[in-house]
C-alpha atoms as a PDB file:
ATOM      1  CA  UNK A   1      -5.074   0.530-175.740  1.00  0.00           C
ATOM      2  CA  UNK A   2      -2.938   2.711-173.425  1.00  0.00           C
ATOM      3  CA  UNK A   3      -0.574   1.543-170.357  1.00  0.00           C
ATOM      4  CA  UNK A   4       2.052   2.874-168.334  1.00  0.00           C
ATOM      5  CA  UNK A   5       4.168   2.198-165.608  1.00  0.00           C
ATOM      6  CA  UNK A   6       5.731   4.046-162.481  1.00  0.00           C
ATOM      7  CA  UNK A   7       9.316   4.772-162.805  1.00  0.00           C
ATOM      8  CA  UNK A   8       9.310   4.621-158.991  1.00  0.00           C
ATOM      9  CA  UNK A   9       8.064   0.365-159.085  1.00  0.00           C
ATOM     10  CA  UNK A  10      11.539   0.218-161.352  1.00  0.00           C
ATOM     11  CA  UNK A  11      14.141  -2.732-159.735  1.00  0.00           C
ATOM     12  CA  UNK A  12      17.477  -1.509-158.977  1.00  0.00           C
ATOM     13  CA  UNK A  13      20.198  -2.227-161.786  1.00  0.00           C
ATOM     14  CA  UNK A  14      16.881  -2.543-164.367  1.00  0.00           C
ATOM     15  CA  UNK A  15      17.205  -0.821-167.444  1.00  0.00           C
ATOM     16  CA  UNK A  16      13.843   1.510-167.571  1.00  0.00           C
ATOM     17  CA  UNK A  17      13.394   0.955-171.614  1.00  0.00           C
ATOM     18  CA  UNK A  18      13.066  -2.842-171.197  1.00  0.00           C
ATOM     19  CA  UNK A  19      11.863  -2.879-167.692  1.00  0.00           C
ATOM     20  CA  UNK A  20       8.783  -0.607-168.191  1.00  0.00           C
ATOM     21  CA  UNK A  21       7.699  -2.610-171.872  1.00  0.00           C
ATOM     22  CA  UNK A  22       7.890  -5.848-170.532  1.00  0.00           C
ATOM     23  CA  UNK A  23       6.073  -4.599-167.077  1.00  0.00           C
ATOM     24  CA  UNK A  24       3.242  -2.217-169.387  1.00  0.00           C
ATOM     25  CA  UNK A  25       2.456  -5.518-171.490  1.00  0.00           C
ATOM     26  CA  UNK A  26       2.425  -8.104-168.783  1.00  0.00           C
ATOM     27  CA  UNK A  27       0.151  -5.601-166.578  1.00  0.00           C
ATOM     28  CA  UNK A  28      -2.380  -4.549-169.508  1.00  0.00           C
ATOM     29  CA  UNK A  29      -5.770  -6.455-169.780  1.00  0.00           C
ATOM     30  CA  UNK A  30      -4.836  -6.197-173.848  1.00  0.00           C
ATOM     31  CA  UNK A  31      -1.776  -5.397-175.792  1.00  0.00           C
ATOM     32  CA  UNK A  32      -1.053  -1.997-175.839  1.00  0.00           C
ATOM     33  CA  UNK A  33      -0.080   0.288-178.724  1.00  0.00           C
ATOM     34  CA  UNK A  34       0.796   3.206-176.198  1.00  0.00           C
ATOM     35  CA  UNK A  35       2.888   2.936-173.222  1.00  0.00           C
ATOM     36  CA  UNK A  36       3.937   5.919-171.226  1.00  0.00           C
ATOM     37  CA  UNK A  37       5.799   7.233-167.929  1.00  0.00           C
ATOM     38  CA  UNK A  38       5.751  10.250-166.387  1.00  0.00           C
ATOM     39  CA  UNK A  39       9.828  10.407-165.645  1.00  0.00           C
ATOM     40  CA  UNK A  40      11.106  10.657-162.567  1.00  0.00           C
ATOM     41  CA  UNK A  41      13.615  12.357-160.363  1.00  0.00           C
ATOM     42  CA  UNK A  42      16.771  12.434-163.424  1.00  0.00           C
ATOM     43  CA  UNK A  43      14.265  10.748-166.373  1.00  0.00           C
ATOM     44  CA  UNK A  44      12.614  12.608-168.834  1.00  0.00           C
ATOM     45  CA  UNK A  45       8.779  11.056-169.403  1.00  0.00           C
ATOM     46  CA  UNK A  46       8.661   9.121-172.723  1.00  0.00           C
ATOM     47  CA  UNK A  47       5.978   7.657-175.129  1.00  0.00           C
ATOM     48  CA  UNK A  48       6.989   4.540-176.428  1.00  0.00           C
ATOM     49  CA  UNK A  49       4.538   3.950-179.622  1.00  0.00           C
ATOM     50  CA  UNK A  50       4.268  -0.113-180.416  1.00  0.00           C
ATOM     51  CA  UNK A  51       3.020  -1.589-183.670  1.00  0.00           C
ATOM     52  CA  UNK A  52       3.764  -4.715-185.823  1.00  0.00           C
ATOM     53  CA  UNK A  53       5.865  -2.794-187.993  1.00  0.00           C
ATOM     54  CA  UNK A  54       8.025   0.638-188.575  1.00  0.00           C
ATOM     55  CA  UNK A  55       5.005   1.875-191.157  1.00  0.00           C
ATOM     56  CA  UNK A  56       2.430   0.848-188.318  1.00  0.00           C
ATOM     57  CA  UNK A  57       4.304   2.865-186.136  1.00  0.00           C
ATOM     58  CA  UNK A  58       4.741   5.903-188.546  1.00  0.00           C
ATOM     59  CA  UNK A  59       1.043   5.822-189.471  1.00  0.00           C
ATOM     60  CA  UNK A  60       0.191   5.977-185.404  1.00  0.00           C
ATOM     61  CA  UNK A  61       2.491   8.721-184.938  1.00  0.00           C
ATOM     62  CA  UNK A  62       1.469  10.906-188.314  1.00  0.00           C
ATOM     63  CA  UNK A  63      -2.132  10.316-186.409  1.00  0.00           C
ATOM     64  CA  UNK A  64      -1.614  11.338-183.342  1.00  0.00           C
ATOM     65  CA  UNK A  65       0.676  14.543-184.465  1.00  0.00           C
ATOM     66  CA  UNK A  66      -2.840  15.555-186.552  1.00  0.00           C
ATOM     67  CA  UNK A  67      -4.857  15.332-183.547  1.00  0.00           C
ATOM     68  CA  UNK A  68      -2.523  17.598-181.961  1.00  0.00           C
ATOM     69  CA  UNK A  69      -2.308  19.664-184.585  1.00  0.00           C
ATOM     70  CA  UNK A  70       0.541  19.142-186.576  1.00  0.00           C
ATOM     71  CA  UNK A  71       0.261  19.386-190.854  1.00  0.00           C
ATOM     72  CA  UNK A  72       2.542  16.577-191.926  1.00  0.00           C
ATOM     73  CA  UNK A  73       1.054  17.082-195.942  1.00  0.00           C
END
């Protein structure tokens, strides 16, 4: 499951890391395991890749960097 959020909907004096995680789960009909935003004027966009571990997450990323096309042999 994918969500993301609008840097835009961000409060004023809201940190965007915590802000857009807590605002992608509470707004997603199920968990997610990707959340994204597309930046903003001054932010980069960022992936933020969730699982219930640091291997979880490593496995998700190895897999998505193979569908892309990176060899990580």
């Amino acid at each position: 499951h994918v969500a993301s959020f609008s840097r835009k909907d961000e409060p004023r004096g809201e940190r965007t890391m915590e802000w857009g995680t807590t605002h992608a789960f509470r707004h997603a009909p199920h968990a997610p395991e990707v959340i994204y935003d597309t930046g903003g004027i001054g932010k980069e966009a960022m992936v933020r890749l969730v699982g219930c571990d640091a291997l979880h997450v490593v496995e998700r990323a190895v897999a998505i960097a193979r569908i892309v096309g990176g060899n990580f042999e």
